[in-house]
Protein backbone atom coordinates (compact mmCIF):
# COMPACT_ATOMS: atom_id res chain seq x y z
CA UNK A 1 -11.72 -16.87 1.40
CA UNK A 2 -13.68 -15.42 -1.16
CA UNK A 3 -15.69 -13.32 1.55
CA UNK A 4 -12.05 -11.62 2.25
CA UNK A 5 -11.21 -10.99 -1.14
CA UNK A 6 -15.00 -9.01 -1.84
CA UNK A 7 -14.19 -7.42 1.31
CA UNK A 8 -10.55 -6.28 0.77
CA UNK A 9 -11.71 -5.22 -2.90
CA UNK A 10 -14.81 -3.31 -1.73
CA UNK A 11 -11.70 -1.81 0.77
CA UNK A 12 -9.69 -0.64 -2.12
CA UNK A 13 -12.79 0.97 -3.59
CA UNK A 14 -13.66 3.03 0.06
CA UNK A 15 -10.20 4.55 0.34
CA UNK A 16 -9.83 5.71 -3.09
CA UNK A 17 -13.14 7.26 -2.89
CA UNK A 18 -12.56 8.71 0.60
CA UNK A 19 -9.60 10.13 -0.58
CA UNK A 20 -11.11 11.95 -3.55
CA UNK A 21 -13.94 13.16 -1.22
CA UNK A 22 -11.47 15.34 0.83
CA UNK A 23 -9.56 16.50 -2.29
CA UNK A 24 -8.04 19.83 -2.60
CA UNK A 25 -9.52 20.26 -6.33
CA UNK A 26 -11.35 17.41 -7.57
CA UNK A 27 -11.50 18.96 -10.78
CA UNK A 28 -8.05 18.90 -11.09
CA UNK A 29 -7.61 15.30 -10.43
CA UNK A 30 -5.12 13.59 -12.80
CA UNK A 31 -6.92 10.46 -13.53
CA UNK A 32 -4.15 9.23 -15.86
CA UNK A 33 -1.53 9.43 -13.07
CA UNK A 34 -4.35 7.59 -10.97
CA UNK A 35 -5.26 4.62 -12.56
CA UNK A 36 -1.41 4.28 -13.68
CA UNK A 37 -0.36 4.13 -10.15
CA UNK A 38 -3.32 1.49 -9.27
CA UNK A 39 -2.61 -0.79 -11.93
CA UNK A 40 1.32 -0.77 -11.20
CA UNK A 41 0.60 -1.38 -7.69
CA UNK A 42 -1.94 -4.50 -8.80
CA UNK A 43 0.58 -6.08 -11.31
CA UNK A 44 3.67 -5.81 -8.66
CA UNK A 45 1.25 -7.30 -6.21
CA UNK A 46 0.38 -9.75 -8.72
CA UNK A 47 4.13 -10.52 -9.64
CA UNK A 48 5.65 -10.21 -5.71
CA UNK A 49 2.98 -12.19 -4.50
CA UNK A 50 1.50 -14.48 -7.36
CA UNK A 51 4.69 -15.92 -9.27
CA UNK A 52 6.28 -18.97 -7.67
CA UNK A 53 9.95 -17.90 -8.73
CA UNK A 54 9.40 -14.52 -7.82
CA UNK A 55 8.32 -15.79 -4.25
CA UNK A 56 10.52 -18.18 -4.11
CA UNK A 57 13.15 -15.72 -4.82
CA UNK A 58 11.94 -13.36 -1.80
CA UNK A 59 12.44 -16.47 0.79
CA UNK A 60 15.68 -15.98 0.63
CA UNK A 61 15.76 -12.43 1.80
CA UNK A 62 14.80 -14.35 5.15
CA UNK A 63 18.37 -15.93 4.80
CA UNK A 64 19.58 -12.92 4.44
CA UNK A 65 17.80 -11.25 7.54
CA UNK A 66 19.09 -14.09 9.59
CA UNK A 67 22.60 -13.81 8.34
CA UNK A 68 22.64 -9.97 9.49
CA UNK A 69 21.40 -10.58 12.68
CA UNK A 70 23.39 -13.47 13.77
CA UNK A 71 26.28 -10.48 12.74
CA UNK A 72 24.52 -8.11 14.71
CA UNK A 73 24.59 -10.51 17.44
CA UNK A 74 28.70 -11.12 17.23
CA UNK A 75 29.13 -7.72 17.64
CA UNK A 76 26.55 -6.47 20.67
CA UNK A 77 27.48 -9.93 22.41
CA UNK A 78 30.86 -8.67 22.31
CA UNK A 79 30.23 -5.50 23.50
CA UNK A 80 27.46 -5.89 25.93
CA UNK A 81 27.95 -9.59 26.91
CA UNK A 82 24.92 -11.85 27.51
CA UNK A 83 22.79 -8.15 27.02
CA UNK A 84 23.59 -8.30 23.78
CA UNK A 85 22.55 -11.51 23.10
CA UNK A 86 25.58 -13.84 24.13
CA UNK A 87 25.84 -16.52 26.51
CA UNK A 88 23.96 -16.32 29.45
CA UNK A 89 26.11 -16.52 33.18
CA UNK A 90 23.18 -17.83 34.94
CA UNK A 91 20.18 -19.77 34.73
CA UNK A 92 17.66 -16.69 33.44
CA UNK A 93 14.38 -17.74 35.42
CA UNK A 94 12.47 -15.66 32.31
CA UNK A 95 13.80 -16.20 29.03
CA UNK A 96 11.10 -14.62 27.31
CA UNK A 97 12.43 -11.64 28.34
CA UNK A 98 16.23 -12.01 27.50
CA UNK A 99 15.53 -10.13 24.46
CA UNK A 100 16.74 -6.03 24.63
CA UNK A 101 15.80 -3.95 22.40
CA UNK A 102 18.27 -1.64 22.63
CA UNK A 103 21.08 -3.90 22.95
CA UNK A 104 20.36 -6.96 20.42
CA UNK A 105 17.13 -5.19 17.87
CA UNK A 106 18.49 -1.39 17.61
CA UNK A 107 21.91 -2.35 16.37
CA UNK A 108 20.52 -4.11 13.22
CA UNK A 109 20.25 -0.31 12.20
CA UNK A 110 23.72 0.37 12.67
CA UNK A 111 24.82 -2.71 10.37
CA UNK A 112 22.13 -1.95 7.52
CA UNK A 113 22.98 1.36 7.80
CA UNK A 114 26.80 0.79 6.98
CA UNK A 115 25.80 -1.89 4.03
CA UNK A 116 23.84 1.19 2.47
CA UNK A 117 26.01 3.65 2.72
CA UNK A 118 29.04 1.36 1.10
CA UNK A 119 26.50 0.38 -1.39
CA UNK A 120 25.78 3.80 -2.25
CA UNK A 121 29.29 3.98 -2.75
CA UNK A 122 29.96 1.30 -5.04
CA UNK A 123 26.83 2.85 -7.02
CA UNK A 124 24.71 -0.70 -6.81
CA UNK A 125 21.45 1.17 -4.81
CA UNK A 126 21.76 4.13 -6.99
CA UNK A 127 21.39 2.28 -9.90
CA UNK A 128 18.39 0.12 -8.43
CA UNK A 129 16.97 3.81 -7.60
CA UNK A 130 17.19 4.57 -11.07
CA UNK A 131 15.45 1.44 -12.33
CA UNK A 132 12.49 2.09 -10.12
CA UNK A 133 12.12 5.57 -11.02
CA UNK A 134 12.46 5.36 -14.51
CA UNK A 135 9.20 2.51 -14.13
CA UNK A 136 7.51 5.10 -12.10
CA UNK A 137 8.42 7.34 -14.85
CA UNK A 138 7.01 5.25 -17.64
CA UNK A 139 4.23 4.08 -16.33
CA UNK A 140 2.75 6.69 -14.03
CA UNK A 141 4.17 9.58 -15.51
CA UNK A 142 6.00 11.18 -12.43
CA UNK A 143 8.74 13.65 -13.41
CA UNK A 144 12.54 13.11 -12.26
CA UNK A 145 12.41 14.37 -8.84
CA UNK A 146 9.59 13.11 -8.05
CA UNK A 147 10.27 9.48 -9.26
CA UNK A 148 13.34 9.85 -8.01
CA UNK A 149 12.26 10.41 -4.40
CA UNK A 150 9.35 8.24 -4.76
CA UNK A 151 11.80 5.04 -5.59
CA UNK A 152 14.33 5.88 -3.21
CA UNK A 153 11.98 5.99 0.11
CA UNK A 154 11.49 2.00 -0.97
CA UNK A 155 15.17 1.70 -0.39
CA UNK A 156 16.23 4.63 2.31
CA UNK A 157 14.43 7.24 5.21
CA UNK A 158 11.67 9.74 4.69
CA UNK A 159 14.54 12.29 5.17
CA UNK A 160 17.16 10.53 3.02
CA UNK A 161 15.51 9.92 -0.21
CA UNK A 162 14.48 13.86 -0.22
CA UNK A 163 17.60 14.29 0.14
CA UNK A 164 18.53 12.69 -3.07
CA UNK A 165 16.77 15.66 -5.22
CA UNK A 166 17.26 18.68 -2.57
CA UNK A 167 18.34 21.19 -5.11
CA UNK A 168 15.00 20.49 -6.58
CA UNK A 169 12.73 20.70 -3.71
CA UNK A 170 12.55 24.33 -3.08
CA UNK A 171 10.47 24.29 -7.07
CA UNK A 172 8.33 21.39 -6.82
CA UNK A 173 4.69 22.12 -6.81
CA UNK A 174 2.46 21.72 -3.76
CA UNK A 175 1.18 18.60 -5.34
CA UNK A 176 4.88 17.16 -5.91
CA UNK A 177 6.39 18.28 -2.66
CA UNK A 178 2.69 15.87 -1.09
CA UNK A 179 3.25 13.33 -3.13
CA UNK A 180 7.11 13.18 -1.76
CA UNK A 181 5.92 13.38 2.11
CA UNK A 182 3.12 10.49 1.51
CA UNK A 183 5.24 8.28 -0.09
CA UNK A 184 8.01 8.92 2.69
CA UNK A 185 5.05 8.28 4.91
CA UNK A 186 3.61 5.10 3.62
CA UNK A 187 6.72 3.22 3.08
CA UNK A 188 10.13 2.14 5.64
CA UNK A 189 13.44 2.69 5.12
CA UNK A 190 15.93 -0.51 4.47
CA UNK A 191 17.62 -0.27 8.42
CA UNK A 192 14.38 -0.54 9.92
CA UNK A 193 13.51 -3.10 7.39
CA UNK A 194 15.83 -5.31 8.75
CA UNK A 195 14.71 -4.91 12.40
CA UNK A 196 11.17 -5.07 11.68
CA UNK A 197 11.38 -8.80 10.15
CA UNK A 198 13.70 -9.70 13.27
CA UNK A 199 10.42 -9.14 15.35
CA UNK A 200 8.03 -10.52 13.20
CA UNK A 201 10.12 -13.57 12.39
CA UNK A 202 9.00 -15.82 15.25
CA UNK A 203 5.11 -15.21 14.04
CA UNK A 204 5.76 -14.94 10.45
CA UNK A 205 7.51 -17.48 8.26
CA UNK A 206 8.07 -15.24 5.60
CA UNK A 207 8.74 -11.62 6.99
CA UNK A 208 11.50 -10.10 5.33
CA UNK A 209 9.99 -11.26 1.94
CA UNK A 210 6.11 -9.74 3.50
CA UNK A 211 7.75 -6.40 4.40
CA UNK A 212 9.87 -6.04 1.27
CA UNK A 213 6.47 -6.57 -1.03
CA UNK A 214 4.88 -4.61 1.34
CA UNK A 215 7.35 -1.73 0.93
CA UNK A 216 7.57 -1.57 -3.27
CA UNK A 217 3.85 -1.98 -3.83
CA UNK A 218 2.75 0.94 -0.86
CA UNK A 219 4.82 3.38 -3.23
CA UNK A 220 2.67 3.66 -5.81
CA UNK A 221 -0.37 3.07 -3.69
CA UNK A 222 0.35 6.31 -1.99
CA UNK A 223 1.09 7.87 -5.52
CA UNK A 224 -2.69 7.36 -6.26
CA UNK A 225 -3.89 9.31 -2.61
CA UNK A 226 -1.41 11.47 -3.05
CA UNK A 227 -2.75 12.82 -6.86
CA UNK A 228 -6.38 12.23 -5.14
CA UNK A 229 -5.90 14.42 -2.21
CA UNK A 230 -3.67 17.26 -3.80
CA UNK A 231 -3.60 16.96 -7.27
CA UNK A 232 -1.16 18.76 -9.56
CA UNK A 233 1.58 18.58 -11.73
CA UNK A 234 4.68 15.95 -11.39
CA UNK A 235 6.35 16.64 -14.60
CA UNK A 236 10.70 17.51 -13.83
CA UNK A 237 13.86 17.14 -14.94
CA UNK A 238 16.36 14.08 -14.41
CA UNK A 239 17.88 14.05 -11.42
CA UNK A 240 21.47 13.09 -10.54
CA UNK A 241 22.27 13.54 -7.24
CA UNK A 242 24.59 11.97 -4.60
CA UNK A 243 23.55 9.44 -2.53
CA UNK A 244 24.50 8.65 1.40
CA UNK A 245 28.14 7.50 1.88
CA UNK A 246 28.46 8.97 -2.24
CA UNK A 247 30.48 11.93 -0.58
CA UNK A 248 32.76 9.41 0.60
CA UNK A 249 36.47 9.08 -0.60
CA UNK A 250 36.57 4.82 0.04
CA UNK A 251 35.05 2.25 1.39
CA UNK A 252 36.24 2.45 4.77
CA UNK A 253 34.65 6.32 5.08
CA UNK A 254 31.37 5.04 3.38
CA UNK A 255 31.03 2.32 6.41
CA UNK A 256 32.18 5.17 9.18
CA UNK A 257 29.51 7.73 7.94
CA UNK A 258 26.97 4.80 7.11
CA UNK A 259 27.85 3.84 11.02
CA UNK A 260 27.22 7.14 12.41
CA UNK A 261 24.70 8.13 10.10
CA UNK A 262 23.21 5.06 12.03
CA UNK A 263 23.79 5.91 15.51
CA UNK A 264 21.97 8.97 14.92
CA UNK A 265 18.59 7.41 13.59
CA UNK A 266 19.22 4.79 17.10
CA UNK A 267 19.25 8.21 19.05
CA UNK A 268 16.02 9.29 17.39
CA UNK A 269 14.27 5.80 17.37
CA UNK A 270 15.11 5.55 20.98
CA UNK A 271 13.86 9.12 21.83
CA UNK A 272 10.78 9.03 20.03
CA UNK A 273 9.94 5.56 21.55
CA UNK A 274 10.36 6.79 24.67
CA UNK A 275 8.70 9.90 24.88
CA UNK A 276 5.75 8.86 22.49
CA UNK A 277 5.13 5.99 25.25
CA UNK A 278 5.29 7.94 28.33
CA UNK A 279 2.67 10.42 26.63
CA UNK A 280 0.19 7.69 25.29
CA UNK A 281 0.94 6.15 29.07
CA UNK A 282 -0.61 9.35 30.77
CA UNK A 283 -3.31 9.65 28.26
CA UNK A 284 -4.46 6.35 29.32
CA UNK A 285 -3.72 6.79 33.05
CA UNK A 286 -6.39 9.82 32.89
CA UNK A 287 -8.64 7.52 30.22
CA UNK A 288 -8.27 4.48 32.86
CA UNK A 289 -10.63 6.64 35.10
CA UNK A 290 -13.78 6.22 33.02
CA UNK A 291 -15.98 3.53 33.47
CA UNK A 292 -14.97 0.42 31.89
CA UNK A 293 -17.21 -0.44 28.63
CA UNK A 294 -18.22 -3.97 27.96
CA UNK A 295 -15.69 -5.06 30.50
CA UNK A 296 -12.63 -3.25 29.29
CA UNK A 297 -10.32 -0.84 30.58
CA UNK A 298 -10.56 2.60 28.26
CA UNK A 299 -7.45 3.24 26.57
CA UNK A 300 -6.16 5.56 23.53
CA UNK A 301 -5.49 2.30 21.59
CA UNK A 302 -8.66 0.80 22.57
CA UNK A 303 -10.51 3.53 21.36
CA UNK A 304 -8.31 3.81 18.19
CA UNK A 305 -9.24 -0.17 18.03
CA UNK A 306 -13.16 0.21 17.81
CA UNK A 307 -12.99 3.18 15.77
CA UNK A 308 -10.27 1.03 12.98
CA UNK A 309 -12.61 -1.91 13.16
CA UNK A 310 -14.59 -1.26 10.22
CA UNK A 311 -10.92 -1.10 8.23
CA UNK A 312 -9.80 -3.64 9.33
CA UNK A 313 -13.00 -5.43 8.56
CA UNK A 314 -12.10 -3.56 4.50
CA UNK A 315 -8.80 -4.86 3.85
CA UNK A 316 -9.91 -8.40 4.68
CA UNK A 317 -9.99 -9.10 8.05
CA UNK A 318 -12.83 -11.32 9.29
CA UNK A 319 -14.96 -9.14 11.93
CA UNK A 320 -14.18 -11.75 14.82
CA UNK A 321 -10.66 -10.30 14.36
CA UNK A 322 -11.14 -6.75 13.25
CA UNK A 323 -11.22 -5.77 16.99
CA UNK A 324 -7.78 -6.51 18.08
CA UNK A 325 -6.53 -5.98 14.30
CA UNK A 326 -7.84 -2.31 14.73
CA UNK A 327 -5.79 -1.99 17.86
CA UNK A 328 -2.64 -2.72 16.01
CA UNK A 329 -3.38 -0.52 13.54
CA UNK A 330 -4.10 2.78 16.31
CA UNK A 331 -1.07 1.26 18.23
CA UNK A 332 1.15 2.14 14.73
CA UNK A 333 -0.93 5.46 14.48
CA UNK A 334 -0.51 6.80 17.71
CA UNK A 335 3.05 5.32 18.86
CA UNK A 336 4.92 3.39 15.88
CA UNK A 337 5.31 0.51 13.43
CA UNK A 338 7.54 -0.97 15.96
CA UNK A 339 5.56 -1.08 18.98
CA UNK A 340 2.62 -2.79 16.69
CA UNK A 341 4.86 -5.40 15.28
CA UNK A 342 6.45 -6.04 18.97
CA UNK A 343 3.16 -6.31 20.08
CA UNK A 344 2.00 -8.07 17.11
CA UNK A 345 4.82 -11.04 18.34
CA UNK A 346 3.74 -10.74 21.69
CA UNK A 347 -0.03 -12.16 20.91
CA UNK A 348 -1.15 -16.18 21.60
CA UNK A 349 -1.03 -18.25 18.59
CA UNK A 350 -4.54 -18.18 17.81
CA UNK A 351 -5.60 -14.77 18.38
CA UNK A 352 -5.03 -13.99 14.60
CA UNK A 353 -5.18 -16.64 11.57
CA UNK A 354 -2.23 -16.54 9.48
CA UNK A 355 -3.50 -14.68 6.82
CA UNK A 356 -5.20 -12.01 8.87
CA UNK A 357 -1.41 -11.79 10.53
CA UNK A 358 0.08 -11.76 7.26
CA UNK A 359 -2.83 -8.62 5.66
CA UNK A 360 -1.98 -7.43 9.03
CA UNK A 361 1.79 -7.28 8.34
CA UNK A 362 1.09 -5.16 4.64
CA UNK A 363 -1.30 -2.50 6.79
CA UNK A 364 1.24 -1.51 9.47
CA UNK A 365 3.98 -1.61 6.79
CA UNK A 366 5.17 2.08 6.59
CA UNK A 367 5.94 5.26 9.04
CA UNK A 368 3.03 6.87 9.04
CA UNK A 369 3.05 7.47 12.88
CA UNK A 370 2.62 10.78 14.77
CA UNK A 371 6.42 10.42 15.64
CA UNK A 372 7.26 10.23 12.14
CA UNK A 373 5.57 13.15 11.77
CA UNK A 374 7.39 15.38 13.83
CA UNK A 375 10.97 14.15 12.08
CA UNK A 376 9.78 14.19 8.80
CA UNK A 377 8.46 17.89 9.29
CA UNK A 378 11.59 18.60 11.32
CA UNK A 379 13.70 17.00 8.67
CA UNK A 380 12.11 18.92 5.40
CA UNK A 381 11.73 22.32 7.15
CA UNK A 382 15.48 22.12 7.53
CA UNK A 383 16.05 21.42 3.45
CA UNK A 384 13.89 24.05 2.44
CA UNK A 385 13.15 26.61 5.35
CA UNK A 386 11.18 29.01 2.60
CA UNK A 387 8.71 26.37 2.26
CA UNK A 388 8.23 25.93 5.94
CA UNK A 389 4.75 26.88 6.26
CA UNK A 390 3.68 25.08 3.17
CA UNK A 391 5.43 21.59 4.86
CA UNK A 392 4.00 21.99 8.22
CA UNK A 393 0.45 22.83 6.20
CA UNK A 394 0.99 19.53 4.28
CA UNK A 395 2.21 17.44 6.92
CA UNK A 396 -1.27 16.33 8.96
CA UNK A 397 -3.09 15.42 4.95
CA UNK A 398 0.73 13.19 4.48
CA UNK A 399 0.08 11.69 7.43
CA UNK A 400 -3.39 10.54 6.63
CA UNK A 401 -2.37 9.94 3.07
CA UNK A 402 0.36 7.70 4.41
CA UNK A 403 -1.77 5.64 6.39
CA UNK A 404 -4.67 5.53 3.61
CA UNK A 405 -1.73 4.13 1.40
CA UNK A 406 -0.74 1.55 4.15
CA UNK A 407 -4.17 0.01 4.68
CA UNK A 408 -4.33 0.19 0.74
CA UNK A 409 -1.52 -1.91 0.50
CA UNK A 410 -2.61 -4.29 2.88
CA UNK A 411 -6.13 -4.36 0.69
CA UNK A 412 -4.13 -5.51 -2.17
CA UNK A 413 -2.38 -8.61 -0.23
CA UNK A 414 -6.07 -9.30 1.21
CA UNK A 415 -7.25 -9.36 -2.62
CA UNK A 416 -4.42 -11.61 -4.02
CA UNK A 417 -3.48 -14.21 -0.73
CA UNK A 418 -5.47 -17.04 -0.77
């Protein structure tokens, strides 16, 4: 154990300082707004992880997962039949493979997305929003917009919670419109949230609570590589803007645009899954006609595997592990979060411990993926087209950033699990 926790802290201490090595201005570095961010991240990590009631507390978001996917189920059941997860007409000779993604996992993002919207409208997530960016205020010393959007990509999409301060966006500084993309990056939205600990909740007792940790303390983790990499100010006004399904006249419209706010992020997850696997499927068709090496096919993620090793090894993974670990972690890189955590359930029992599974779970926590990418450029460009160039300049350093701030966050849990 305490080999881990020497290796996950010497981890913490290798990304900071990579980060700072490719930095914009390293004169211009504000340490304040650096340490600030690293100790908030340490004492949520310390309270999410460390206080019995606090834990305790998170189990029951598991209830709470279950409950909306045994909904999710009434409804796709309904509508698809035994494809969406009711009762099977015959004897199914594979039951492994009864489960659909598209028919019983990608609805979960319809229902969550309908809860947020409504409870944008009765003002409860705006007013958590606030809470978390007026910490991020105290503490680190981030502006209005900035907090704003910061605390909100916790709750909502990389694209949503920039939303929240659009008429501010177009005057940020370079080093506030980063720090918005990284922590949009490094963090998941609360539909996906929901699917994600469907997945993992076969492997994992306590997913929903894992990812929701995982989640808050990755904000101000990517705060710190954010400030590292491009460093500026983050000073700004308060910001009080709508939220989704805010624009709503009732309930009943906050649930119909929450619904088909949903069905378009189902079009996009299903499009991006599709085409990002058919393109890492020919890269590895052409890579499958090298030699093999030690035994083993070449492939994009296998390559992406040995190269991640050494991280994995950093955020506390023992080495005996860091192989396939590493492969998880280039899986999430090149593809998504959700083909990781699929495969992730897919392994034997043994191949990981629990904990590594569980450090595992904090490291892939977030969308910094190559698909990602592309919408969150996509997505910004179309808020502020006269920043265009600086986005698309940005977006490659967010995307590393992102990713630092994910394996950060997973250095943290190796530090503090036992």
């Amino acid at each position: 154990m305490w080999q881990g926790i020497l290796q996950a802290g010497l981890g913490l201490i290798v990304l900071l300082g990579f980060a700072w090595a490719v930095s914009e201005d390293r004169r211009a570095i504000p340490v304040r707004v650096v340490a600030s961010a690293m100790a908030l991240q340490f004492a949520l990590a310390v309270l999410l992880l460390r206080l019995p009631p606090v834990t305790a507390a998170l189990s029951w978001l598991n209830k709470a997962v279950e409950a909306l996917r045994q909904a999710t189920l009434a409804g796709t059941s309904f509508v698809f039949g035994y494809l969406g997860g009711g009762p099977v007409p015959f004897e199914p000779t594979a039951p492994q493979n009864m489960f659909i993604l598209a028919t019983q996992g990608l609805p979960l993002i319809l229902i969550v997305s309908a809860l947020s919207a409504l409870l944008f409208y009765w003002r409860i997530l705006p007013k958590i929003v606030e809470g978390f960016a007026w910490l991020l205020e105290r503490t680190i010393g981030l502006g209005g917009a900035t907090g704003v959007a910061s605390a909100a990509n916790v709750f909502v999409g990389m694209i949503e919670a920039p939303l929240l301060i659009r008429p501010y966006l177009r005057d940020l500084t370079r080093a506030g419109l980063f720090l918005v993309m990284t922590v949009g990056m490094a963090t998941i939205a609360g539909n996906m949230f929901v699917l994600y600990a469907t997945v993992l909740s076969p492997v994992l007792t306590d997913a929903a609570g894992t990812l929701m940790v995982a989640s808050v303390i990755s904000a101000p983790a990517s705060v710190a590589i954010a400030a590292l990499m491009v460093p500026g100010d983050y000073t700004g006004d308060a910001v009080e803007q709508p939220g989704p399904g805010e624009d709503a006249t009732g309930a009943v419209e906050a649930i119909v645009n929450g619904t088909l706010a949903g069905v378009r992020i189902i079009v996009a997850v299903v499009a991006v899954l599709i085409v990002a696997i058919a393109l890492v499927h020919l890269v590895n068709l052409f890579l499958g006609l090298l030699p093999e090496i030690g035994g083993f096919r070449v492939s994009l993620q296998r390559i992406l595997g040995w190269l991640l090793m050494p991280v994995a090894w950093l955020i506390g993974i023992p080495w005996n592990e860091a192989g396939l670990a590493g492969e998880l972690m280039g899986t999430k890189i090149v593809l998504n979060e959700l083909v990781a955590y699929l495969s992730m359930a897919e392994l034997p029992a043994d191949a990981l411990s629990p904990r590594s599974a569980t450090i595992l779970t904090y490291a892939l926590c977030g969308f910094a993926n190559l698909g990602s990418l592309g919408i969150m450029l996509g997505g910004l460009a179309a808020l502020v087209p006269e920043r265009r160039a600086e986005i698309v300049d940005l977006g490659p350093k967010a995307l590393v950033a992102g990713t630092m701030a994910c394996f950060m966050t997973g250095a943290m849990a190796g530090l503090l699990l036992t």
